[in-house]
Structures are given as structure tokens and as C-alpha cells.
N, C-alpha and C. Protein backbone atom coordinates (compact mmCIF):
# COMPACT_ATOMS: atom_id res chain seq x y z
N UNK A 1 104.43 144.40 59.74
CA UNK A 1 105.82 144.04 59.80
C UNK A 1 106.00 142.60 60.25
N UNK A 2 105.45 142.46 61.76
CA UNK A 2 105.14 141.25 61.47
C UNK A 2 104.33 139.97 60.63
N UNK A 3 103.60 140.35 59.95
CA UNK A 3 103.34 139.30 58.68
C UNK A 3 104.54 139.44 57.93
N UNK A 4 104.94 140.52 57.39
CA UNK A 4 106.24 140.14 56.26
C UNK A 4 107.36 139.10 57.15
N UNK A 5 107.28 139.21 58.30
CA UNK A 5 108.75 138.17 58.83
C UNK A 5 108.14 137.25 58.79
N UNK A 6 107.23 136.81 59.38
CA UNK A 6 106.21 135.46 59.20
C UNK A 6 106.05 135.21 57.74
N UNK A 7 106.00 135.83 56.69
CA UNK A 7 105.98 135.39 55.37
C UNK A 7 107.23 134.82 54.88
N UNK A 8 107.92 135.65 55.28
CA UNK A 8 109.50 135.58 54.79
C UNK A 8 109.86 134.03 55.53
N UNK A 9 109.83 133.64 56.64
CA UNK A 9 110.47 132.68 57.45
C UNK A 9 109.78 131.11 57.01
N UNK A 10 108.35 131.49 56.64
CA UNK A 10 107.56 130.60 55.66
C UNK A 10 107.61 130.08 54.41
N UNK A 11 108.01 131.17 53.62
CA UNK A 11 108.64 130.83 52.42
C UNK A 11 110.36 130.38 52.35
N UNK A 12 111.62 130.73 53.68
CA UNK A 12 112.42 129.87 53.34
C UNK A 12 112.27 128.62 53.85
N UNK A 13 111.54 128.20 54.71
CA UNK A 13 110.97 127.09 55.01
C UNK A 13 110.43 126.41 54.06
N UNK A 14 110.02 126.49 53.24
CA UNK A 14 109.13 126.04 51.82
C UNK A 14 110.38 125.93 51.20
N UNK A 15 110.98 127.08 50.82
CA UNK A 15 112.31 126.74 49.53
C UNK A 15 113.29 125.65 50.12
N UNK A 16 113.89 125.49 51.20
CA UNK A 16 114.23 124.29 51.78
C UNK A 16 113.69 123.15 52.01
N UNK A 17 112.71 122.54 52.26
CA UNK A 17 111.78 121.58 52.02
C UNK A 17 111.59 121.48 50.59
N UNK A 18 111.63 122.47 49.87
CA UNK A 18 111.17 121.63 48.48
C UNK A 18 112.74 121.46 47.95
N UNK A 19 113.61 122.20 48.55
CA UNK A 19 115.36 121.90 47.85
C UNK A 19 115.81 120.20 48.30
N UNK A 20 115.31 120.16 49.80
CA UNK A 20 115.85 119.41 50.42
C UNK A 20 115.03 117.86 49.40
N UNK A 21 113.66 118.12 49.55
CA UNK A 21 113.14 116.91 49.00
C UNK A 21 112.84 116.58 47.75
N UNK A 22 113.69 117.64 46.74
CA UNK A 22 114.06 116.90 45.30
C UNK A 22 115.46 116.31 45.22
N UNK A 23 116.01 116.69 46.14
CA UNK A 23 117.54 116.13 46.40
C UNK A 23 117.40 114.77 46.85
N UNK A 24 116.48 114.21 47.87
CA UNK A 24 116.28 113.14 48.10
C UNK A 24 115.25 112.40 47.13
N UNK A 25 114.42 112.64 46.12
CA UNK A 25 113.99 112.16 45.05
C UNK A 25 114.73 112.15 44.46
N UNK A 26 115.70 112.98 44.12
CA UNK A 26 116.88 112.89 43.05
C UNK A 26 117.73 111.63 42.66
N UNK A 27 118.04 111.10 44.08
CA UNK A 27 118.90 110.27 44.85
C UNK A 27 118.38 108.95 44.72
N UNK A 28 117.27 109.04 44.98
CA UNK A 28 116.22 107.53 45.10
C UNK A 28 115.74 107.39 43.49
N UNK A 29 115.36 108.06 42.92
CA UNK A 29 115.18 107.62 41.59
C UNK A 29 116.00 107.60 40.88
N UNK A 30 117.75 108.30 41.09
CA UNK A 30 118.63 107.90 40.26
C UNK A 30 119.32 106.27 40.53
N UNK A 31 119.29 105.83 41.83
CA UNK A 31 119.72 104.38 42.31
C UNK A 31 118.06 103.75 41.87
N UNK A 32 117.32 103.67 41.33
CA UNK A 32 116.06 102.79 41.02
C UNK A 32 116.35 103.16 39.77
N UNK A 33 117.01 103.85 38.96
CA UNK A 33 116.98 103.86 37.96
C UNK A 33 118.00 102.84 36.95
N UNK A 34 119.53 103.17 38.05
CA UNK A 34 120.43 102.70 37.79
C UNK A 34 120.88 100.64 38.24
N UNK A 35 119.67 100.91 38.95
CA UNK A 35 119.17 99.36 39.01
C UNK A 35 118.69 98.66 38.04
N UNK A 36 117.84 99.41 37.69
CA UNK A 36 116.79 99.06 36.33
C UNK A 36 117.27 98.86 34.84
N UNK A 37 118.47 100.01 34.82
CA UNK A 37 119.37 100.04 33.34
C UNK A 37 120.33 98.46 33.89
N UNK A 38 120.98 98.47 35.08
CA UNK A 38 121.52 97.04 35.41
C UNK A 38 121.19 95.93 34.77
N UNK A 39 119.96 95.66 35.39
CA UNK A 39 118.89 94.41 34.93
C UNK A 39 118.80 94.28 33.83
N UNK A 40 118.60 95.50 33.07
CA UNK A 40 118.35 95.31 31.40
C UNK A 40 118.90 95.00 30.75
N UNK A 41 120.47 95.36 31.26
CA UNK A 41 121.56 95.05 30.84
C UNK A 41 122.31 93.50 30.73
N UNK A 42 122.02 93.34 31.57
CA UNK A 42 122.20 92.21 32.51
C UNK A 42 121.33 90.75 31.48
N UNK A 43 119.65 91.35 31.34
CA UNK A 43 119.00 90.62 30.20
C UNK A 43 119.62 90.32 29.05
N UNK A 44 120.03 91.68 28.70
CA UNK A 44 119.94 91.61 27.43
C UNK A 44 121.56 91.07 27.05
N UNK A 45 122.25 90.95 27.75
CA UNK A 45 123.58 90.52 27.33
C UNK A 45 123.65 89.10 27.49
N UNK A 46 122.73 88.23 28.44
CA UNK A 46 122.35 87.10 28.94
C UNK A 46 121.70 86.23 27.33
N UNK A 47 120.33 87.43 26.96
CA UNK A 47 119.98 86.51 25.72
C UNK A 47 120.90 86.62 24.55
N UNK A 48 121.89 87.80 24.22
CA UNK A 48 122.80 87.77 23.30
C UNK A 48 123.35 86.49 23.25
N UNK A 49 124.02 86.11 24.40
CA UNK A 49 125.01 84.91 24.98
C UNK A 49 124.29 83.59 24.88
N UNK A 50 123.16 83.52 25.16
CA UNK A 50 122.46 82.59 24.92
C UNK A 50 121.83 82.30 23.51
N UNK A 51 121.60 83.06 22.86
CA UNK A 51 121.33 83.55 21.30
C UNK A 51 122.48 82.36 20.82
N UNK A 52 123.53 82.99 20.94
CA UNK A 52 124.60 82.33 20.16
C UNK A 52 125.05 81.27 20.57
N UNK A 53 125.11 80.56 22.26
CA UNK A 53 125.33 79.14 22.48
C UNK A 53 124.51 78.85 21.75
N UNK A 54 123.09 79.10 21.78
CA UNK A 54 121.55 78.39 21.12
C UNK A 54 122.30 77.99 19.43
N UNK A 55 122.31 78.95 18.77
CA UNK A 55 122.86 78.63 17.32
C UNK A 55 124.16 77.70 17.37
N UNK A 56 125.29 77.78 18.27
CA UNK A 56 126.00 77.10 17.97
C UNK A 56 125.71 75.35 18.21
N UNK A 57 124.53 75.39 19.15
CA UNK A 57 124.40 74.20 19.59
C UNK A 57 123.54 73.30 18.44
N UNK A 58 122.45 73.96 17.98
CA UNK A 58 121.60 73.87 17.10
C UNK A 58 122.24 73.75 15.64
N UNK A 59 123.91 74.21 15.31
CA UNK A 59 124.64 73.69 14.11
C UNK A 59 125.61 72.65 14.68
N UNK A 60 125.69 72.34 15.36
CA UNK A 60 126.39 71.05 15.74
C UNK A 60 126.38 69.95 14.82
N UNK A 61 127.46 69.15 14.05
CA UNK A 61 127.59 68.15 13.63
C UNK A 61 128.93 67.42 13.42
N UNK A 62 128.74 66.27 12.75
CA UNK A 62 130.16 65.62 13.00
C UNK A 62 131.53 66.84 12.20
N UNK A 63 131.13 67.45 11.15
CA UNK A 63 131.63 68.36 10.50
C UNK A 63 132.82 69.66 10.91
N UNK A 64 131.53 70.10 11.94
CA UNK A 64 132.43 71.10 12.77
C UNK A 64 132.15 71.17 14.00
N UNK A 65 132.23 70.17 15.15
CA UNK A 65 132.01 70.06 15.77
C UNK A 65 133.21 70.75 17.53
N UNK A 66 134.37 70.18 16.80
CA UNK A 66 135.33 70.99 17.52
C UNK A 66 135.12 72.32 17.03
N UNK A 67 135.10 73.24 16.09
CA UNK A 67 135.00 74.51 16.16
C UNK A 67 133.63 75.14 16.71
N UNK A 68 132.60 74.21 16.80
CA UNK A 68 131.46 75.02 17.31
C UNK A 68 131.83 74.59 18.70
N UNK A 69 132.53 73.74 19.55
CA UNK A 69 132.46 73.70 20.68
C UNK A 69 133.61 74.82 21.41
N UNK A 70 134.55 75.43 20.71
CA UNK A 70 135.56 76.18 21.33
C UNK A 70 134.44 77.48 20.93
N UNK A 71 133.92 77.68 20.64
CA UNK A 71 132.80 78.93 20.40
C UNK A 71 131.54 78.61 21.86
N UNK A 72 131.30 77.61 21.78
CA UNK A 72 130.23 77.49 23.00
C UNK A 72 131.26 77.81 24.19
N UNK A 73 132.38 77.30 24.49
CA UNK A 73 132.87 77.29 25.57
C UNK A 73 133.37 79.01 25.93
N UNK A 74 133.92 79.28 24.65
CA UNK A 74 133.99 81.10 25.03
C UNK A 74 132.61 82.06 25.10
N UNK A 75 131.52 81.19 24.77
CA UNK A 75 130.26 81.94 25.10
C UNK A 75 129.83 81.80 26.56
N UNK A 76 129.90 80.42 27.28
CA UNK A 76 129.63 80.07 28.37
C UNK A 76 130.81 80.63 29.24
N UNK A 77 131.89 80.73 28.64
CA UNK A 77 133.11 81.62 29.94
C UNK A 77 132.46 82.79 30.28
N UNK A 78 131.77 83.87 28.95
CA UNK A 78 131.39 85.09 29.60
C UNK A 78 129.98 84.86 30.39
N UNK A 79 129.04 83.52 29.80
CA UNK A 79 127.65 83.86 30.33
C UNK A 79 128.11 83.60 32.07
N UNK A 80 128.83 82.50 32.28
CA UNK A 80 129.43 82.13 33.58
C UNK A 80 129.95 83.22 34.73
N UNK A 81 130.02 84.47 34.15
CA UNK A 81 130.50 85.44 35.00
C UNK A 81 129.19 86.10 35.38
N UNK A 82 128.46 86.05 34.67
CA UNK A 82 126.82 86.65 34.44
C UNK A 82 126.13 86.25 35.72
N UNK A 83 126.28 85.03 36.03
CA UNK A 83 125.28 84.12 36.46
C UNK A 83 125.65 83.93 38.34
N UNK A 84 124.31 83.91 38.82
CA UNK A 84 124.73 84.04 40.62
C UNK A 84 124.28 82.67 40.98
N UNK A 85 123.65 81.39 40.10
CA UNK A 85 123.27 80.35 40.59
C UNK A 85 124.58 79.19 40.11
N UNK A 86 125.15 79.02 41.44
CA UNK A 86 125.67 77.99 40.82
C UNK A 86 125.67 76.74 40.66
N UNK A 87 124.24 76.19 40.75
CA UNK A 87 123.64 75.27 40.10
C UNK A 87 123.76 74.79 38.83
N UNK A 88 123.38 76.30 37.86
CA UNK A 88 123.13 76.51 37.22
C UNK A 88 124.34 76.62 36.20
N UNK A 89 125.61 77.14 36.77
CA UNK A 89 126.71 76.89 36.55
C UNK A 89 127.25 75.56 36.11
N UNK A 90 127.49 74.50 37.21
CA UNK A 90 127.40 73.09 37.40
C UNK A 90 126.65 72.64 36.12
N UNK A 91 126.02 72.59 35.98
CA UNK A 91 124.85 72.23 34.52
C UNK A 91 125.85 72.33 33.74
N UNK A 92 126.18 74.11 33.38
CA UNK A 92 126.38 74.00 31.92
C UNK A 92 127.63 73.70 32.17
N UNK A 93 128.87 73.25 33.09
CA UNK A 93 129.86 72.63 33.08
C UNK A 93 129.84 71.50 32.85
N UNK A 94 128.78 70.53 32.51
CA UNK A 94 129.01 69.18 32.96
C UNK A 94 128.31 69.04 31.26
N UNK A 95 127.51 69.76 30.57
CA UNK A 95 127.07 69.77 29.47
C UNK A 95 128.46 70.22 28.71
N UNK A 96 129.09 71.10 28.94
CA UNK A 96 129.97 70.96 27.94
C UNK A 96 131.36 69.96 28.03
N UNK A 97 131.27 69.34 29.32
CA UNK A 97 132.15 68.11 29.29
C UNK A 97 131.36 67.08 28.31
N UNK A 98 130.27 67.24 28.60
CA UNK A 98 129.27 66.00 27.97
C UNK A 98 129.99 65.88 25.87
N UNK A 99 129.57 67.49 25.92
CA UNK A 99 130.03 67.32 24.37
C UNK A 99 131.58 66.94 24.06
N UNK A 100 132.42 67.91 24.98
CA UNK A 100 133.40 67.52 24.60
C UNK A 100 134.25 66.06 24.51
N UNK A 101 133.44 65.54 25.26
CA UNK A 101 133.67 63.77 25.52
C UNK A 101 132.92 62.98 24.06
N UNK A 102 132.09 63.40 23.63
CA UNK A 102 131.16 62.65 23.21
C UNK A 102 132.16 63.30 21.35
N UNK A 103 132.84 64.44 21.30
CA UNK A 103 133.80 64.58 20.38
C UNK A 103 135.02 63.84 20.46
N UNK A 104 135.51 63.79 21.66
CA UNK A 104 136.32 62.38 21.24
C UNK A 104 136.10 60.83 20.93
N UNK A 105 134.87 60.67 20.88
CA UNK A 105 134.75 59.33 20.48
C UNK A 105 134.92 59.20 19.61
N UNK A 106 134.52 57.75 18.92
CA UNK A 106 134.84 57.21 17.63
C UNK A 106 133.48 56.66 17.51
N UNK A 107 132.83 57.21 16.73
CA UNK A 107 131.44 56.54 16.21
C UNK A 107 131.60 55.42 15.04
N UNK A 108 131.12 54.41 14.74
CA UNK A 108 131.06 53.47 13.79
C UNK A 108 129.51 54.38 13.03
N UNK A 109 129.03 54.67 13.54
CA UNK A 109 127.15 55.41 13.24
C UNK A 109 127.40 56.62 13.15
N UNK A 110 127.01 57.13 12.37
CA UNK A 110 127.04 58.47 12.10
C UNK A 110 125.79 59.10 12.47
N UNK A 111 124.63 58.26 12.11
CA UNK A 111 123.28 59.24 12.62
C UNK A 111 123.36 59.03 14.15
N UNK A 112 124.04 57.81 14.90
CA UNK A 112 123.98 57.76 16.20
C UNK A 112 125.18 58.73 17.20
N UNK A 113 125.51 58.52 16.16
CA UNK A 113 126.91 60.30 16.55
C UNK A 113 125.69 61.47 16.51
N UNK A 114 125.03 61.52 15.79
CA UNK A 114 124.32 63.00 15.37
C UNK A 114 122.83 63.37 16.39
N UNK A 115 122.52 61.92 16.54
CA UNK A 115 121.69 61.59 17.79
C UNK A 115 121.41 61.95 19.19
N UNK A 116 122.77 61.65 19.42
CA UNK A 116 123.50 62.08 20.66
C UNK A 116 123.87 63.38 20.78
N UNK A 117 124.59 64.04 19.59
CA UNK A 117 124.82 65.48 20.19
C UNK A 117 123.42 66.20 20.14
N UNK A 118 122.24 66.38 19.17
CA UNK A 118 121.09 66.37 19.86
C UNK A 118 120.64 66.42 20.80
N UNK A 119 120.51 65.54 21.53
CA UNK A 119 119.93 65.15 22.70
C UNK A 119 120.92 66.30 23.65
N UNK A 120 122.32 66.20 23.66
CA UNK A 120 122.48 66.97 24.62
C UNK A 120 122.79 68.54 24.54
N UNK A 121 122.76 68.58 23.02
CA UNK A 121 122.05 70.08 22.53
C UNK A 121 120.47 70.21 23.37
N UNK A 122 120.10 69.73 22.32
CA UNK A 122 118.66 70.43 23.64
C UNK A 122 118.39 70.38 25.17
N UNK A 123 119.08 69.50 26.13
CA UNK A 123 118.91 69.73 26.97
C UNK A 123 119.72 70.95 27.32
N UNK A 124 120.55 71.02 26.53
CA UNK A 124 121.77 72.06 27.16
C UNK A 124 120.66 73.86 26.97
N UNK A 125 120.15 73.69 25.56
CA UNK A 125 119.12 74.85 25.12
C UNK A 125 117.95 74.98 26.38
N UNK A 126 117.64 73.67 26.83
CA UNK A 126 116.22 73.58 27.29
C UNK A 126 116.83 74.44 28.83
N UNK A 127 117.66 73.84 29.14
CA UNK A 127 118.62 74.53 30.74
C UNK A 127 118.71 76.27 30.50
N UNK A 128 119.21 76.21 29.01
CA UNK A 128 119.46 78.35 29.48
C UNK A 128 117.89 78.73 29.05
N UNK A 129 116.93 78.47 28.32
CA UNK A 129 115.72 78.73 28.09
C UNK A 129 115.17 78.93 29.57
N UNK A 130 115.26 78.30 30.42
CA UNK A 130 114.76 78.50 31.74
C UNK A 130 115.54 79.41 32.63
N UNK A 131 116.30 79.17 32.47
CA UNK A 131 117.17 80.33 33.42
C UNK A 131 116.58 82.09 32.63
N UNK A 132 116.66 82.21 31.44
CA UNK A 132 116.27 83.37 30.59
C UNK A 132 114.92 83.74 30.94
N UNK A 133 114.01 82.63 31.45
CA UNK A 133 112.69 83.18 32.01
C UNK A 133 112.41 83.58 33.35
N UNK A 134 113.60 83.19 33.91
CA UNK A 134 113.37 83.84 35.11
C UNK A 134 114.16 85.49 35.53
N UNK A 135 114.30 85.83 34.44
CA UNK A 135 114.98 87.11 34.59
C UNK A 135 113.81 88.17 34.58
């Protein structure tokens, strides 16, 4: 009689310990999980955004130059909410003043118009390329 109470008091001891500690695995691998879908998320909406500044920057010319820049600037409004460095921020604010300044000029040169947005196309590419590797 006494072994069956000693069995009995053993085994709800066991069914509680193992209730109790899938509940707390439950818990911990659903917040490590829901971290993890975050991040991915977080990636992958980062290179979308960057995908498409990249192309818009990379078709840049005297041609359409105001329409690819109101497209960079609504790409960089959402990547800008994305982003916790604001360094990194600063950058691409001062890059897209860069273009937008460099669209109001008046070029006499056309390849030296085309030159220039270049140059600060790729640095502008070369800036989110690095930020994208550190994710």
C-alpha cells in the first residue's frame, strides 16, 4: 500500500515537472523563434529596399532623373524607419541632397552631368552594400 502511494506521488511529480517544463520550453523557443522570423524579416525587407534604391540609382540619367529620384526618396523614407544607426541615416540624407542638388544644375557637359551622378550613385550603393552585410 505503501509503494502504490509512493508510486502515485512520484508519478504526479513527474507529470508536473514534465507539464511545467514544456511550458517553459514552450515559452523560450516561441520568443527565440519570434526573434528569428523578426530578423529575417527585417533582412529581407532591407534587401528588397535596397534592391530597388540599387536599380534606381544604377538607371540614373539626365533623362529621368527627377523621376528616379522621387522613387529613391520613397524607398529611403521606408528603409529609414528600418534602420537603428543613425549614422547611417545621415549618409543617406546627405546623398540624396547630393543628387537632388546636382538635378538642379545646369550642365553645359553632358558626360560630366552623367559622371557625377555616378560617382554619387555608387557611393550611395557602396554605403547600403555595407550596412546589408552586417545584418
Amino acid at each position: 500500500m505503501l509503494s502504490l502511494a509512493l508510486f502515485g506521488t512520484v508519478a504526479r511529480s513527474a507529470l508536473i515537472g514534465a507539464i511545467v517544463t514544456k511550458a517553459i520550453d514552450t515559452l523560450v523557443i516561441s520568443k527565440i523563434n519570434n526573434k528569428m522570423e523578426t530578423k529575417r524579416w527585417l533582412r529581407t525587407t532591407k534587401l528588397e529596399l535596397f534592391s530597388k534604391i540599387s536599380e534606381d540609382l544604377l538607371s540614373l540619367d539626365n533623362t529621368n532623373i527627377n523621376e528616379n529620384i522621387r522613387s529613391i526618396k520613397q524607398n529611403t523614407a521606408k528603409i529609414v524607419l528600418l534602420l537603428e544607426n543613425k549614422n547611417l541615416i545621415r549618409k543617406i540624407d546627405e546623398h540624396i541632397l547630393a543628387l537632388h542638388k546636382l538635378s538642379n544644375k545646369k550642365f553645359v557637359n553632358e558626360e560630366k552631368f552623367d559622371n557625377q551622378i555616378k560617382i554619387i550613385a555608387m557611393d550611395f550603393i557602396m554605403l547600403l552594400n555595407k550596412n546589408i552585410q552586417r545584418i
